[in-house]
C-alpha atoms as a PDB file:
ATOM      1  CA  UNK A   1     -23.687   8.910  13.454  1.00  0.00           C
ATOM      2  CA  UNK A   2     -21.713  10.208  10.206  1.00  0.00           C
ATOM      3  CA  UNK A   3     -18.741   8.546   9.294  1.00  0.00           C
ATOM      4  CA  UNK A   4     -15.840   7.775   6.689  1.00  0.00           C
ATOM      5  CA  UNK A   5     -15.068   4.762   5.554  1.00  0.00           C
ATOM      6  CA  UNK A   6     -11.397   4.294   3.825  1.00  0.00           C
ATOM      7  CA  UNK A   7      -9.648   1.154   2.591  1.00  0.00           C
ATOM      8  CA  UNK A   8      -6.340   0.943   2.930  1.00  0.00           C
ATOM      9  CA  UNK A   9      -3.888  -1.048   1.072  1.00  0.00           C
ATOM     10  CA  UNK A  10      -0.298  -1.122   0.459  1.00  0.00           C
ATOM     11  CA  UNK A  11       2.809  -3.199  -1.563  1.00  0.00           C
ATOM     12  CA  UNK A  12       1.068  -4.204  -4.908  1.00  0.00           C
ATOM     13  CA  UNK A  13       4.674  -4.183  -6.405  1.00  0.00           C
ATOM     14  CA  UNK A  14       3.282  -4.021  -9.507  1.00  0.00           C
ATOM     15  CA  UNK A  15       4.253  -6.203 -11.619  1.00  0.00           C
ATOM     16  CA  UNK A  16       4.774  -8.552  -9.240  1.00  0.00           C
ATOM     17  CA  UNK A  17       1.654  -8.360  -7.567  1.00  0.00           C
ATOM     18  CA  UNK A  18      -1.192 -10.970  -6.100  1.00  0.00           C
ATOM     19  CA  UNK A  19      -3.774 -10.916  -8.368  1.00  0.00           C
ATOM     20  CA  UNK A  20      -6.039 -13.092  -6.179  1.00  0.00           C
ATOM     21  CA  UNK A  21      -5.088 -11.251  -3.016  1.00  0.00           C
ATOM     22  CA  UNK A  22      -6.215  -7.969  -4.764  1.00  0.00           C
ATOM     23  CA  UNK A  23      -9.535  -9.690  -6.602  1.00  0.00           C
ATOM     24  CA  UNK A  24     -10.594 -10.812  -2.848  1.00  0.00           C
ATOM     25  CA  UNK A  25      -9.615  -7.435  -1.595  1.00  0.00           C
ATOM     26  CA  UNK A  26     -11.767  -5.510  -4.490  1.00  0.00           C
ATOM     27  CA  UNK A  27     -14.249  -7.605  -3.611  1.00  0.00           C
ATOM     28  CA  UNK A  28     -14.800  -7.240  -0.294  1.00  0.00           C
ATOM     29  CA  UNK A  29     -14.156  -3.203  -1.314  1.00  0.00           C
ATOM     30  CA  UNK A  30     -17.440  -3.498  -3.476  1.00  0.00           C
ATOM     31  CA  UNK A  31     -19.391  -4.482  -0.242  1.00  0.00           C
ATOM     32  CA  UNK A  32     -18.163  -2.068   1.974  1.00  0.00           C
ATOM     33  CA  UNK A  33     -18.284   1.024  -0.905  1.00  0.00           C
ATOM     34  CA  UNK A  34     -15.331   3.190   0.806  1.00  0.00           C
ATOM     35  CA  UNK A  35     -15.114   6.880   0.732  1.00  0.00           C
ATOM     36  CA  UNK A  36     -11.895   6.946   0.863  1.00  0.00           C
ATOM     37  CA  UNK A  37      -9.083   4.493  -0.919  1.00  0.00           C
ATOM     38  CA  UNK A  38      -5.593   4.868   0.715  1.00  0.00           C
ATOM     39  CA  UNK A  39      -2.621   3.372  -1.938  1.00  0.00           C
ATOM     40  CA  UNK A  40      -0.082   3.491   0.766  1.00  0.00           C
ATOM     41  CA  UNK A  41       3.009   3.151  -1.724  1.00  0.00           C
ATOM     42  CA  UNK A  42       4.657   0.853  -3.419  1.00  0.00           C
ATOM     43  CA  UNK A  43       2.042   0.293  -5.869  1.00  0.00           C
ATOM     44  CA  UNK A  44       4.464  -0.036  -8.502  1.00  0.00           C
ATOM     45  CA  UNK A  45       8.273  -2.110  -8.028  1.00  0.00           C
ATOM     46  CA  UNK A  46      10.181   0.177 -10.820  1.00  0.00           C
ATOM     47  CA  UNK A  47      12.117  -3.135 -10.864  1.00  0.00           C
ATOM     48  CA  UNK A  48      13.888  -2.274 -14.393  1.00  0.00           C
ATOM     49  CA  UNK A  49      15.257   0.869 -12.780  1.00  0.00           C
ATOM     50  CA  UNK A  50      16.985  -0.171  -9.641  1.00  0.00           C
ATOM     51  CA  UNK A  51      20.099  -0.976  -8.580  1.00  0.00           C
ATOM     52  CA  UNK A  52      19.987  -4.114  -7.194  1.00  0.00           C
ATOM     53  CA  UNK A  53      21.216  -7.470  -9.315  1.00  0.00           C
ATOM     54  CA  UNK A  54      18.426  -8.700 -10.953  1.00  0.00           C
ATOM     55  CA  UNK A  55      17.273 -12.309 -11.450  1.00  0.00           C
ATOM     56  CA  UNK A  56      18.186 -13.395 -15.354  1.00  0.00           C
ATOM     57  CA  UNK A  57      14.661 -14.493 -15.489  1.00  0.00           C
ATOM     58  CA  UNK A  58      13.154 -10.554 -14.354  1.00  0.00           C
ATOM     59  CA  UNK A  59      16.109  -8.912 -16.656  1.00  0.00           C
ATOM     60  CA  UNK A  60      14.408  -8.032 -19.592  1.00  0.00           C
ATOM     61  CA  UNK A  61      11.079  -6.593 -17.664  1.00  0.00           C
ATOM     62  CA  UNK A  62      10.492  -3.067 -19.473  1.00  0.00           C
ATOM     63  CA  UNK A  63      10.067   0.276 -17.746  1.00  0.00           C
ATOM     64  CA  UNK A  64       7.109   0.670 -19.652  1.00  0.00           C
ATOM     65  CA  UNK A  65       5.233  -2.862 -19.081  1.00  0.00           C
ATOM     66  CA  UNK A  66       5.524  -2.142 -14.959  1.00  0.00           C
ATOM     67  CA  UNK A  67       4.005   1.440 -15.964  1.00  0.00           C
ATOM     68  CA  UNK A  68       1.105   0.313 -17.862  1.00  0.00           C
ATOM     69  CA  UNK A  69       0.270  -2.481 -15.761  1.00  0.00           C
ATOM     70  CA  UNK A  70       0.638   0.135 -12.556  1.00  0.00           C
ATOM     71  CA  UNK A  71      -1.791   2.846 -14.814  1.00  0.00           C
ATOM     72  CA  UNK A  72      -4.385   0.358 -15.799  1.00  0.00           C
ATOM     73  CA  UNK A  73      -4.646  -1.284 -12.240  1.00  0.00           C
ATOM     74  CA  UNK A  74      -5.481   2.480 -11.079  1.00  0.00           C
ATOM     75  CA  UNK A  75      -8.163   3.556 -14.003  1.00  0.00           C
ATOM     76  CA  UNK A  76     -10.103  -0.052 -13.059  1.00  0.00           C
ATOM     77  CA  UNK A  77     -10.233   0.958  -9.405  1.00  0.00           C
ATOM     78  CA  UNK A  78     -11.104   4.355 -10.470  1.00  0.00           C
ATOM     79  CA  UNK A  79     -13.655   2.679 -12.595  1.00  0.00           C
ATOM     80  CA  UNK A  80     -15.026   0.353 -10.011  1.00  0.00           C
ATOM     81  CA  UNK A  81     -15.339   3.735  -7.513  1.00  0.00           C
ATOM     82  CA  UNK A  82     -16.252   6.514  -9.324  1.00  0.00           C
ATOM     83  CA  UNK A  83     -17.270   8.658  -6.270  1.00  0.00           C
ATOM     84  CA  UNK A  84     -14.455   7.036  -3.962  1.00  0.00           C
ATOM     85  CA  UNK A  85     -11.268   9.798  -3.162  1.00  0.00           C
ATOM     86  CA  UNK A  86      -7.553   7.774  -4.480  1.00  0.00           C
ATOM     87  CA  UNK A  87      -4.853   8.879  -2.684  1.00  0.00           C
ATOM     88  CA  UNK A  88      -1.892   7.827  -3.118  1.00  0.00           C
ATOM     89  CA  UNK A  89       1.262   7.834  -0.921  1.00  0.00           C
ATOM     90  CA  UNK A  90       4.301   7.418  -2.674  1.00  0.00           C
ATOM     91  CA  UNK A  91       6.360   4.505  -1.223  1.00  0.00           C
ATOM     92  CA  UNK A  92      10.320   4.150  -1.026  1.00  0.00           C
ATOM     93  CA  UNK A  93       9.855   2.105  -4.517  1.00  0.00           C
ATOM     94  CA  UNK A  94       8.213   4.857  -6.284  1.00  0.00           C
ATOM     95  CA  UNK A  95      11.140   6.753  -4.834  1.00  0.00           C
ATOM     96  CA  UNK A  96      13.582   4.767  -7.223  1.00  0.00           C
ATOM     97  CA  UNK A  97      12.376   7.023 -10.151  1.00  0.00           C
ATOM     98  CA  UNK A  98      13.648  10.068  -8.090  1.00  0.00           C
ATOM     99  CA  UNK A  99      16.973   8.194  -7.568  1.00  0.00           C
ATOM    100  CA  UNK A 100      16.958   6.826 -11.001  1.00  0.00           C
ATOM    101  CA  UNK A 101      16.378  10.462 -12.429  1.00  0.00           C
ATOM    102  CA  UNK A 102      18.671  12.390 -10.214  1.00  0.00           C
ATOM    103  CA  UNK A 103      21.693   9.756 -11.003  1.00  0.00           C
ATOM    104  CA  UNK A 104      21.133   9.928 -14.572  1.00  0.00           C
ATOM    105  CA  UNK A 105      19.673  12.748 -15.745  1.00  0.00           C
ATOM    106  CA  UNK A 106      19.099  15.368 -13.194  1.00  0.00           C
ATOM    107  CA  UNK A 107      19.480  18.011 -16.092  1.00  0.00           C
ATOM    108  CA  UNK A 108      16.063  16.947 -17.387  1.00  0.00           C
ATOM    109  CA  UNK A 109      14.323  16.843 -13.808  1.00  0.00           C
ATOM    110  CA  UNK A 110      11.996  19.577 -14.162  1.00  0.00           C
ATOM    111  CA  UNK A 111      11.349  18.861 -18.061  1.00  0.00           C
ATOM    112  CA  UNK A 112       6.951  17.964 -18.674  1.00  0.00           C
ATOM    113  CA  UNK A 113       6.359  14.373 -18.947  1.00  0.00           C
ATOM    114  CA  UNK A 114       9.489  13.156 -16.459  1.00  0.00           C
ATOM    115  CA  UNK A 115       8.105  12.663 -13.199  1.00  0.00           C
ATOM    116  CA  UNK A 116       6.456   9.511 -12.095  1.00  0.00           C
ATOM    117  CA  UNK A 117       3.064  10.928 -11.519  1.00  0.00           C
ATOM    118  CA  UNK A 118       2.434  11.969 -15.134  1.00  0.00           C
ATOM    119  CA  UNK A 119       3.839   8.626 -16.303  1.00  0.00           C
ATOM    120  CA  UNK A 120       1.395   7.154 -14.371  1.00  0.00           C
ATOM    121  CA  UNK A 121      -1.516   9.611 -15.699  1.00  0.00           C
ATOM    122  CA  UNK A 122      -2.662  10.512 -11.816  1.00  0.00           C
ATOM    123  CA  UNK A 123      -4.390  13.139 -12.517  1.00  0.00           C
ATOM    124  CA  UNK A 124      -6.295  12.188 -15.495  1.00  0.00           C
ATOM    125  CA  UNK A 125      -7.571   9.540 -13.663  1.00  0.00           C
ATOM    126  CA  UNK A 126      -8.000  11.676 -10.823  1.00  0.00           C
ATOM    127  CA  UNK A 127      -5.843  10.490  -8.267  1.00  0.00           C
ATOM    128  CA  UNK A 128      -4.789  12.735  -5.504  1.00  0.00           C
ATOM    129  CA  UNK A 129      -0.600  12.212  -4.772  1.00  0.00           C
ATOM    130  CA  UNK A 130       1.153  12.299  -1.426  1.00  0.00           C
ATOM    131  CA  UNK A 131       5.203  13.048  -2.903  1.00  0.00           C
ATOM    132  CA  UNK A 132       7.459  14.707  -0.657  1.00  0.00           C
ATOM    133  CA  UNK A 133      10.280  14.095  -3.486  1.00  0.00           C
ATOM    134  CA  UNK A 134      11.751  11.694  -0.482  1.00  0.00           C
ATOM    135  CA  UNK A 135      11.506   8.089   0.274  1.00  0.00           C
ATOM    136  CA  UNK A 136       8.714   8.413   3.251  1.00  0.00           C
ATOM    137  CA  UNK A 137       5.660  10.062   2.663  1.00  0.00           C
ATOM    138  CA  UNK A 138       2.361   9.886   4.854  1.00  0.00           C
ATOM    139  CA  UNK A 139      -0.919  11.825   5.274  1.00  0.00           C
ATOM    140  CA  UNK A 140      -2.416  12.739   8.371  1.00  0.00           C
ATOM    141  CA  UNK A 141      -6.482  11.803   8.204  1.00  0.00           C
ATOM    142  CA  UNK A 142      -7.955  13.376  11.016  1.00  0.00           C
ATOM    143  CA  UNK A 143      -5.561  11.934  13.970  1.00  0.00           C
ATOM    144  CA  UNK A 144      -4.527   8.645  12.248  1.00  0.00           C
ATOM    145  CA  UNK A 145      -1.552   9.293  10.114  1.00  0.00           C
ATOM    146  CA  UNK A 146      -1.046   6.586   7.170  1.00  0.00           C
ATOM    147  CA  UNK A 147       2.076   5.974   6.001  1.00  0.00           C
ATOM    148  CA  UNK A 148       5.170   4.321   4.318  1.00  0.00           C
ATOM    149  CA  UNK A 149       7.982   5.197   6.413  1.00  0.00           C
ATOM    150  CA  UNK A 150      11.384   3.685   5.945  1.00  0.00           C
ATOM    151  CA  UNK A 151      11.303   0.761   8.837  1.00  0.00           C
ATOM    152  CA  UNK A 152      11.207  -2.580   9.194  1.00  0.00           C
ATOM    153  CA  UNK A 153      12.012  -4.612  11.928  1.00  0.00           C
ATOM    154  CA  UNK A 154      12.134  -8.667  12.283  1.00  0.00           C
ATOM    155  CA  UNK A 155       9.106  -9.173  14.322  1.00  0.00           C
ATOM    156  CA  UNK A 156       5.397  -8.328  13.610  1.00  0.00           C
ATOM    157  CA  UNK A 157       4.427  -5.521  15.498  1.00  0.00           C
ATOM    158  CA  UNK A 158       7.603  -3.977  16.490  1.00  0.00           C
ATOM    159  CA  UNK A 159       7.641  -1.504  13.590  1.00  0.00           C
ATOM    160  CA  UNK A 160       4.497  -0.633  14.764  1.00  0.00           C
ATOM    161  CA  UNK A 161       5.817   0.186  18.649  1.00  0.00           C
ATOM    162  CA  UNK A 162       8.709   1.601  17.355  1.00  0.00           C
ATOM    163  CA  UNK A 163       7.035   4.117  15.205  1.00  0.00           C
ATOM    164  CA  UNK A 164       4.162   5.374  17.078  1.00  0.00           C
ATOM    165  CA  UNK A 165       7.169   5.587  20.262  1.00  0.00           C
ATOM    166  CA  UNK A 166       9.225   8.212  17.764  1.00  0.00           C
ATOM    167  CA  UNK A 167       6.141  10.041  16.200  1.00  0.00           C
ATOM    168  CA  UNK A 168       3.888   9.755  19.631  1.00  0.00           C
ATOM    169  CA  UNK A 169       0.686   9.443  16.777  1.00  0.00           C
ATOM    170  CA  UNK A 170      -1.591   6.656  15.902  1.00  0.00           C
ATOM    171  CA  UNK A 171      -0.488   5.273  12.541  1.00  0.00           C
ATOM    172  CA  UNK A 172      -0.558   2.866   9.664  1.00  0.00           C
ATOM    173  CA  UNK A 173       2.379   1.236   8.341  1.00  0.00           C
ATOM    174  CA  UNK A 174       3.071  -0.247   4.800  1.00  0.00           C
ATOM    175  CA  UNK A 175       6.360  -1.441   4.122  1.00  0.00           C
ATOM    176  CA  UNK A 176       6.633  -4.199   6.098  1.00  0.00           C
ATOM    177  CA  UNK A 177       4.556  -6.886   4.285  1.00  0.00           C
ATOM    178  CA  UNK A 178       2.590  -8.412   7.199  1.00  0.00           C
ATOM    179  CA  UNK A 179       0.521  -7.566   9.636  1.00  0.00           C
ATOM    180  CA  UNK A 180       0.917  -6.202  13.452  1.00  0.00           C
ATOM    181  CA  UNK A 181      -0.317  -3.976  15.866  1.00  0.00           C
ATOM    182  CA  UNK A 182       1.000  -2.514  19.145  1.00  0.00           C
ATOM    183  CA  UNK A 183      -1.058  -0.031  21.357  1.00  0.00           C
ATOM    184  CA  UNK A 184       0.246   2.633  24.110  1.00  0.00           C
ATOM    185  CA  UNK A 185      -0.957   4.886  26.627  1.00  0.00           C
ATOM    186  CA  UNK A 186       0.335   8.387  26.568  1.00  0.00           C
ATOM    187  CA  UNK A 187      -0.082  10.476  29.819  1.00  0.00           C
ATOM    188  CA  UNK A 188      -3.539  11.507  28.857  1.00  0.00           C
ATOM    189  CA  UNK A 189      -4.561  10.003  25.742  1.00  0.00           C
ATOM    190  CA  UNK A 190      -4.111   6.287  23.807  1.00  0.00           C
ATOM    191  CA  UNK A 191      -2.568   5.682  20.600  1.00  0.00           C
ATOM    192  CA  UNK A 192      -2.327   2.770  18.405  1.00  0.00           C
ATOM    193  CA  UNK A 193       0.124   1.853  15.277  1.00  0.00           C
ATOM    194  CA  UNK A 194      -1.148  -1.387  12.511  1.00  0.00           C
ATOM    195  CA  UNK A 195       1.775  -3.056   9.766  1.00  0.00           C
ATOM    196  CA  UNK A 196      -0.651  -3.701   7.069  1.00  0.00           C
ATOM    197  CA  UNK A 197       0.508  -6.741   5.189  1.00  0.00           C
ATOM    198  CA  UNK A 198       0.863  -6.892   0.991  1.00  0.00           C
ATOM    199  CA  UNK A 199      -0.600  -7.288  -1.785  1.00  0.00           C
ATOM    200  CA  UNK A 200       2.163  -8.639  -3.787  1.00  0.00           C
ATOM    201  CA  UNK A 201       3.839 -12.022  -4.923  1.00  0.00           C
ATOM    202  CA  UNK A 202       5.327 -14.144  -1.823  1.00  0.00           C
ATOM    203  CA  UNK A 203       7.260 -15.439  -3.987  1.00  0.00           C
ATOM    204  CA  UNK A 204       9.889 -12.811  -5.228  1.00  0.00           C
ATOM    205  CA  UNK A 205      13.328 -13.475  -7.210  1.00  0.00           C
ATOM    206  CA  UNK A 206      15.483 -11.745  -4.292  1.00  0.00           C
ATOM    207  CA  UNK A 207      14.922 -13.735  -1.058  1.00  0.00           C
ATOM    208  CA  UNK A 208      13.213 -17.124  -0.184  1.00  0.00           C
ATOM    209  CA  UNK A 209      10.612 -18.117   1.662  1.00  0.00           C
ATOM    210  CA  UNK A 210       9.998 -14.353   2.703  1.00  0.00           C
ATOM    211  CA  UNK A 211       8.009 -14.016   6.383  1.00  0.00           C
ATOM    212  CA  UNK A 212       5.013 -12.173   4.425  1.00  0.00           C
ATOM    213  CA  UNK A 213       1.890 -11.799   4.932  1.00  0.00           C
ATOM    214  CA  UNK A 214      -1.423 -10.878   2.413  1.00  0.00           C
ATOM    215  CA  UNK A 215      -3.937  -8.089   3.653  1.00  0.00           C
ATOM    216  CA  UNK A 216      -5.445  -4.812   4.151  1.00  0.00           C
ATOM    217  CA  UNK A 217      -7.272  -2.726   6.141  1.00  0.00           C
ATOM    218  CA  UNK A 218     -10.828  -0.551   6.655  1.00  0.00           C
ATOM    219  CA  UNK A 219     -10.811   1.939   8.354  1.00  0.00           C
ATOM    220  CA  UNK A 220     -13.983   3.999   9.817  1.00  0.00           C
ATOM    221  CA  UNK A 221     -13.452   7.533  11.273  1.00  0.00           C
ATOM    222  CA  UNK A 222     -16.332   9.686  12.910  1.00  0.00           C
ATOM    223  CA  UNK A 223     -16.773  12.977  11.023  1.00  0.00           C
ATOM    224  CA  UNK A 224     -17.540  14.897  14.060  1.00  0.00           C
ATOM    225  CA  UNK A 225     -14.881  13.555  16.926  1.00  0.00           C
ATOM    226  CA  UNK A 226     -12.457  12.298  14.646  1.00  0.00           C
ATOM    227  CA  UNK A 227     -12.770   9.397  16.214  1.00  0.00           C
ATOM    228  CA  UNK A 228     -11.503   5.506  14.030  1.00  0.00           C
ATOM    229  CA  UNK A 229     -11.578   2.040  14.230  1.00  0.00           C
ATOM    230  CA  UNK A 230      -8.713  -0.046  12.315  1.00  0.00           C
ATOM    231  CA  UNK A 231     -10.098  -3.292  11.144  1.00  0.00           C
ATOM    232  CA  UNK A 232      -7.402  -5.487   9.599  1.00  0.00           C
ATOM    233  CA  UNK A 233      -8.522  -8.280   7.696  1.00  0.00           C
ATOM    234  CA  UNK A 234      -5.228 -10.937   6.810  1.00  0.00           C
ATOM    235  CA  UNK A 235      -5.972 -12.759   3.769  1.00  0.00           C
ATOM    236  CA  UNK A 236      -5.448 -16.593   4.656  1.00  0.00           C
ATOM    237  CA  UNK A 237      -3.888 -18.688   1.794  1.00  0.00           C
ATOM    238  CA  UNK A 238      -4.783 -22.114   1.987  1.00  0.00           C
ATOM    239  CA  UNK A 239      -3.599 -24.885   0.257  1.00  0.00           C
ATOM    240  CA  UNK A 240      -5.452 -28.057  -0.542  1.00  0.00           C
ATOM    241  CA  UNK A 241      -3.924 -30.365  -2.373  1.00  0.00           C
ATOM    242  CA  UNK A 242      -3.186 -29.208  -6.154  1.00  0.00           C
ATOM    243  CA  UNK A 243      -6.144 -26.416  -5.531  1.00  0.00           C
ATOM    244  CA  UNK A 244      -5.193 -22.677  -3.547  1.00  0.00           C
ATOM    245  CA  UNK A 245      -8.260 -20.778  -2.257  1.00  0.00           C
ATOM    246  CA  UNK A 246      -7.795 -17.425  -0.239  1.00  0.00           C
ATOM    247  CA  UNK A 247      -9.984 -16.387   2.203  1.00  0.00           C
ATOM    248  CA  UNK A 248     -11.163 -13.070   4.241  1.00  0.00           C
ATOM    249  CA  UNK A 249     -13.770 -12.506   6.537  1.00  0.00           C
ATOM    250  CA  UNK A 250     -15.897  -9.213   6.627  1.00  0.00           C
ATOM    251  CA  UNK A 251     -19.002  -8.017   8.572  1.00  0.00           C
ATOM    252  CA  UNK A 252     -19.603 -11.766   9.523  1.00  0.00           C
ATOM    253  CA  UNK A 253     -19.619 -12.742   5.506  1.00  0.00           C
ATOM    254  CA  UNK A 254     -16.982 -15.109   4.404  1.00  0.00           C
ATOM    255  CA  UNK A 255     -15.312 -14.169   0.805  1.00  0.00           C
ATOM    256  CA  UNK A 256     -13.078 -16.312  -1.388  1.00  0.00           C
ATOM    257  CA  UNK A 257     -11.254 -16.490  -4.394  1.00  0.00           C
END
């Protein structure tokens, strides 16, 4: 049998991301050698250019320092999988250069150099871009469609049920930062939605104790029936005594950082 196989992670929030979260994710990445990479948005916070209050301590974060770290994060994973297909969905985060743009200087939209994607050098390093221009943005991969839609609701899973309910698709679903699932039966067919957890800080400057959770997901899809499998793999962090050690399990291996 011939099949894809596509990781998919989401929330980076670059640069407030989870450095060990992502070195246990790249590594488990490096054993499975994906075809596919999905960024499903949010890669990068654009912290210095939105409108919430900001923390005194975050205040003085550059533009330009969440840019680079954003660009160099993508031409190390494009080093690490030369043959591998990045796509990236743009996320409601990336969508606060849009905002920032059209609120201050909307003149200068369409002027070379001002859009996100060249700041961010995606085609140099030869990353394909999902940007509608609006804050949700998915891609339909054979019948799974992998998102970052605009929804959150309190309860792991129920973004999940509510989505695939309203687009009738199977799905996966950044956004929330945790993991869920919630499966349905259609008249004559079954569908599925996944949340797929974060890669990012759990500790950020705007809420406390947030209900979070680290991950990401592999996906395998049959190149004839366009038939998939959703494997999500949570990231347990676990705490002994002054020492932190996060953990994953894949094809029966354990892998820790």
């Amino acid at each position: 049998m011939l099949f894809d196989k596509a990781l998919v992670i989401n929330d980076l929030h670059f640069p407030f991301e989870n450095p060990r979260a992502i070195t246990l994710t790249l590594k488990v990445a490096e054993a499975l050698q994906p075809n596919i990479i999905f960024l499903n948005g949010d890669l990068i916070d654009c912290w210095a250019i939105s409108d919430f209050v900001k923390n005194p301590r975050t205040t003085n974060l550059d533009f330009s320092y969440e840019v680079e770290r954003t660009r160099t994060f993508l031409l190390s994973l494009r080093l690490q999988f030369p043959r591998a297909k990045l796509i990236y969905i743009f996320g409601n985060h990336e969508y606060r250069w849009v905002k920032y743009i059209a609120n201050n200087a909307d003149k200068l939209a369409k002027l070379r150099g001002l859009s996100l994607e060249e700041q961010l050098e995606l085609q140099k390093i030869d990353v394909l871009v999902v940007n509608s221009g609006n804050k949700e943005n998915s891609y339909l991969w054979g019948k799974l469609l992998i998102g970052h839609f605009d929804r959150v609701n309190k309860h792991s899973g129920m973004t999940a049920k509510n989505l695939i309910e309203d687009k009738a698709i199977s799905l996966i679903q950044a956004h929330t930062h945790r993991g869920g699932s919630s499966f349905r039966r259609l008249y004559d067919r079954d569908i599925v939605g996944y949340e797929n957890f974060c890669l990012c800080s759990r500790d950020p400057d705007y809420t406390d104790h947030p209900n979070w959770g680290l991950g990401f997901s592999i996906v395998y899809k049959d190149e004839q029936s366009d038939y998939f499998y959703v494997e999500p793999h949570p990231i347990a962090e676990i705490k002994n005594g002054v020492n932190t050690v996060y953990k994953t399990f894949y094809q029966g291996n354990l892998y820790q950082t």
